[in-house]
C-alpha atoms as a PDB file:
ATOM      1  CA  UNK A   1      12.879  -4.709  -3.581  1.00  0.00           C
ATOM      2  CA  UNK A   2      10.011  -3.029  -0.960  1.00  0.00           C
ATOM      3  CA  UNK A   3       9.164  -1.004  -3.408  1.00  0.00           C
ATOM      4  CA  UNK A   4       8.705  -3.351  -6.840  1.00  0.00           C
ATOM      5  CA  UNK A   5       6.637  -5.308  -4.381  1.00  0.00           C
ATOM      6  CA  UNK A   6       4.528  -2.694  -3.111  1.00  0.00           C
ATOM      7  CA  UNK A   7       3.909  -1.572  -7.003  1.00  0.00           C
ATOM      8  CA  UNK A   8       3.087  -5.536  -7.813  1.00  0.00           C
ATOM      9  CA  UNK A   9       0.389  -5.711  -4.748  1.00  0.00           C
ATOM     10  CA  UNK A  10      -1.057  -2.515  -5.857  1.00  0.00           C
ATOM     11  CA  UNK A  11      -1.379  -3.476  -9.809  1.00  0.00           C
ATOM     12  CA  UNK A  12      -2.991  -7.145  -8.400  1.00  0.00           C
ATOM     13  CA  UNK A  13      -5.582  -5.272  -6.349  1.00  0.00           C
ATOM     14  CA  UNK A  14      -6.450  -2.698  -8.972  1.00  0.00           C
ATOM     15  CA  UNK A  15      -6.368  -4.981 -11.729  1.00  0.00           C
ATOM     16  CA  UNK A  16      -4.052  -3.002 -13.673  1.00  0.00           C
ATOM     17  CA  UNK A  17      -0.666  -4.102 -14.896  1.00  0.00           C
ATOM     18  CA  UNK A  18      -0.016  -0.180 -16.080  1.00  0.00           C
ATOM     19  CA  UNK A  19      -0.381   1.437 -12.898  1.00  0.00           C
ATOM     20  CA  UNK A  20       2.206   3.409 -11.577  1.00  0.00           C
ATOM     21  CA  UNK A  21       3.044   4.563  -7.918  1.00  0.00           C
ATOM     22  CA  UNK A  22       5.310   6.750  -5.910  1.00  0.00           C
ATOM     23  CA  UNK A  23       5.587   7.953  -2.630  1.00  0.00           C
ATOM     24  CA  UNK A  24       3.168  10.945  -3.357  1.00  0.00           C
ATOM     25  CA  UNK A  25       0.386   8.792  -5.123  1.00  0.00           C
ATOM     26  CA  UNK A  26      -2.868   9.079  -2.494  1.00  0.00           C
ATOM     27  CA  UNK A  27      -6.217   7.842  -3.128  1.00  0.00           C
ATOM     28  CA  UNK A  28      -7.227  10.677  -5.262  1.00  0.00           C
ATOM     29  CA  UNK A  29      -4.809  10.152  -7.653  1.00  0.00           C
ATOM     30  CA  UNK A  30      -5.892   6.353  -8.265  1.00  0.00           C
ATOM     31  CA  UNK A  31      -9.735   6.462  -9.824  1.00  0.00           C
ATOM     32  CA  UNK A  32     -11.016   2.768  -7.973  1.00  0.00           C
ATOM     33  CA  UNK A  33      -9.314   3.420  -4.971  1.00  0.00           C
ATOM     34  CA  UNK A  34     -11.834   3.888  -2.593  1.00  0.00           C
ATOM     35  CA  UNK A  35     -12.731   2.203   1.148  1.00  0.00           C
ATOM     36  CA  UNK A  36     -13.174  -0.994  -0.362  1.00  0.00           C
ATOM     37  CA  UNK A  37      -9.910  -0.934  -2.653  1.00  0.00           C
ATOM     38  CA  UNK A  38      -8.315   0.443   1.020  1.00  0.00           C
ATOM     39  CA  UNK A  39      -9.000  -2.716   2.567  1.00  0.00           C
ATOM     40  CA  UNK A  40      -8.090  -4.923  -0.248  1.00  0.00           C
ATOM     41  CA  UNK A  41      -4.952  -3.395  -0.349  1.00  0.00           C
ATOM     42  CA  UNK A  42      -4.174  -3.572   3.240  1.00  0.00           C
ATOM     43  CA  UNK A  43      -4.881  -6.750   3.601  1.00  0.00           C
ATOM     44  CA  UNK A  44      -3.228  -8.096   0.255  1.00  0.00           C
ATOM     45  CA  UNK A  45       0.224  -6.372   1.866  1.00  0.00           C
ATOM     46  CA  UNK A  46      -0.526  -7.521   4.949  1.00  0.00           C
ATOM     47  CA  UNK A  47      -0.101 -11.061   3.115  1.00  0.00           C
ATOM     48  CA  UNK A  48       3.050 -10.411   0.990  1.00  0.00           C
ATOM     49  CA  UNK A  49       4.964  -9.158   3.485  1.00  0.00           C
ATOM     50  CA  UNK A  50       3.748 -11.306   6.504  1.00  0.00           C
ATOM     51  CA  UNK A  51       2.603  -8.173   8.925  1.00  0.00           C
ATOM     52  CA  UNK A  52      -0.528  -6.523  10.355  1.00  0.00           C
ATOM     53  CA  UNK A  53      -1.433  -3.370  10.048  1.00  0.00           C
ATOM     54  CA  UNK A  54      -3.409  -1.724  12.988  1.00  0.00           C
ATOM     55  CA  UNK A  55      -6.383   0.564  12.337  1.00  0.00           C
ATOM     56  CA  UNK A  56      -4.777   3.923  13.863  1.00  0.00           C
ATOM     57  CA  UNK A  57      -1.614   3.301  11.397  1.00  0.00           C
ATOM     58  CA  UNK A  58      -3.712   2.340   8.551  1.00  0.00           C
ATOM     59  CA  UNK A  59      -5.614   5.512   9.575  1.00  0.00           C
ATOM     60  CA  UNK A  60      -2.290   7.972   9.441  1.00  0.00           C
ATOM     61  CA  UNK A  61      -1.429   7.275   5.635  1.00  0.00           C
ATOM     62  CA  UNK A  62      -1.844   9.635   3.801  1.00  0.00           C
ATOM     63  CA  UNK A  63      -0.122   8.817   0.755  1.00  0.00           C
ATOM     64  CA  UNK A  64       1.857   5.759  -0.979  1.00  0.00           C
ATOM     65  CA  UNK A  65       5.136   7.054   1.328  1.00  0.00           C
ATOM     66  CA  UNK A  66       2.987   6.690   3.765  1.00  0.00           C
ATOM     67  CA  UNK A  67       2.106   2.871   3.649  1.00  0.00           C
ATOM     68  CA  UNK A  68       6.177   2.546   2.601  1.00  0.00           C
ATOM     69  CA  UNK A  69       7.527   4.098   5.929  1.00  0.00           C
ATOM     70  CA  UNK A  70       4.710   1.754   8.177  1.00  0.00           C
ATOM     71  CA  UNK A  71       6.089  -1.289   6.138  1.00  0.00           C
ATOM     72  CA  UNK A  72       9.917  -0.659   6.935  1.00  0.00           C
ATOM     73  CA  UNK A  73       8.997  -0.201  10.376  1.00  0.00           C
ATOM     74  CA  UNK A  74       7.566  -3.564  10.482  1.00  0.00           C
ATOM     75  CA  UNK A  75      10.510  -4.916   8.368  1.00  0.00           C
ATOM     76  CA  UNK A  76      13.210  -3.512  10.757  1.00  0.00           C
ATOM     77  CA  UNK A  77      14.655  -1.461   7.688  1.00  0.00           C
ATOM     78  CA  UNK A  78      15.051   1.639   7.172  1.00  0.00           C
END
């Protein structure tokens, strides 16, 4: 469930119903993804699953598995 979500929030803010994510995908490997896109994103999951992100944790992803593992947290799942 987490993770079809994730993969719907990230082909809204890219504008791309063909993208695909996993846990390795970083920045590079998505071409519009840059500081803007970051922020879009954050804020977009920040909104589908009702949490906030702080800087330092946004700061500490480093990849899609990343962003995953800080949402659980939040969540209370593992």
């Amino acid at each position: 469930m987490l993770d079809s979500r994730v993969l719907r929030v990230f082909r809204e803010v890219f504008d791309d119903e063909q993208l695909a994510v996993s846990d390795t995908t970083s920045a590079r490997d998505v071409p519009d993804w840059d500081s803007l896109a970051q922020v879009k994103l954050v804020i977009a999951l920040e909104q589908e699953f009702d949490v906030r992100f702080s800087t330092t944790e946004i700061g500490t992803w480093a990849c899609v598995g990343d962003l995953k593992r800080a949402l659980r947290s939040k969540l209370g799942a593992a």
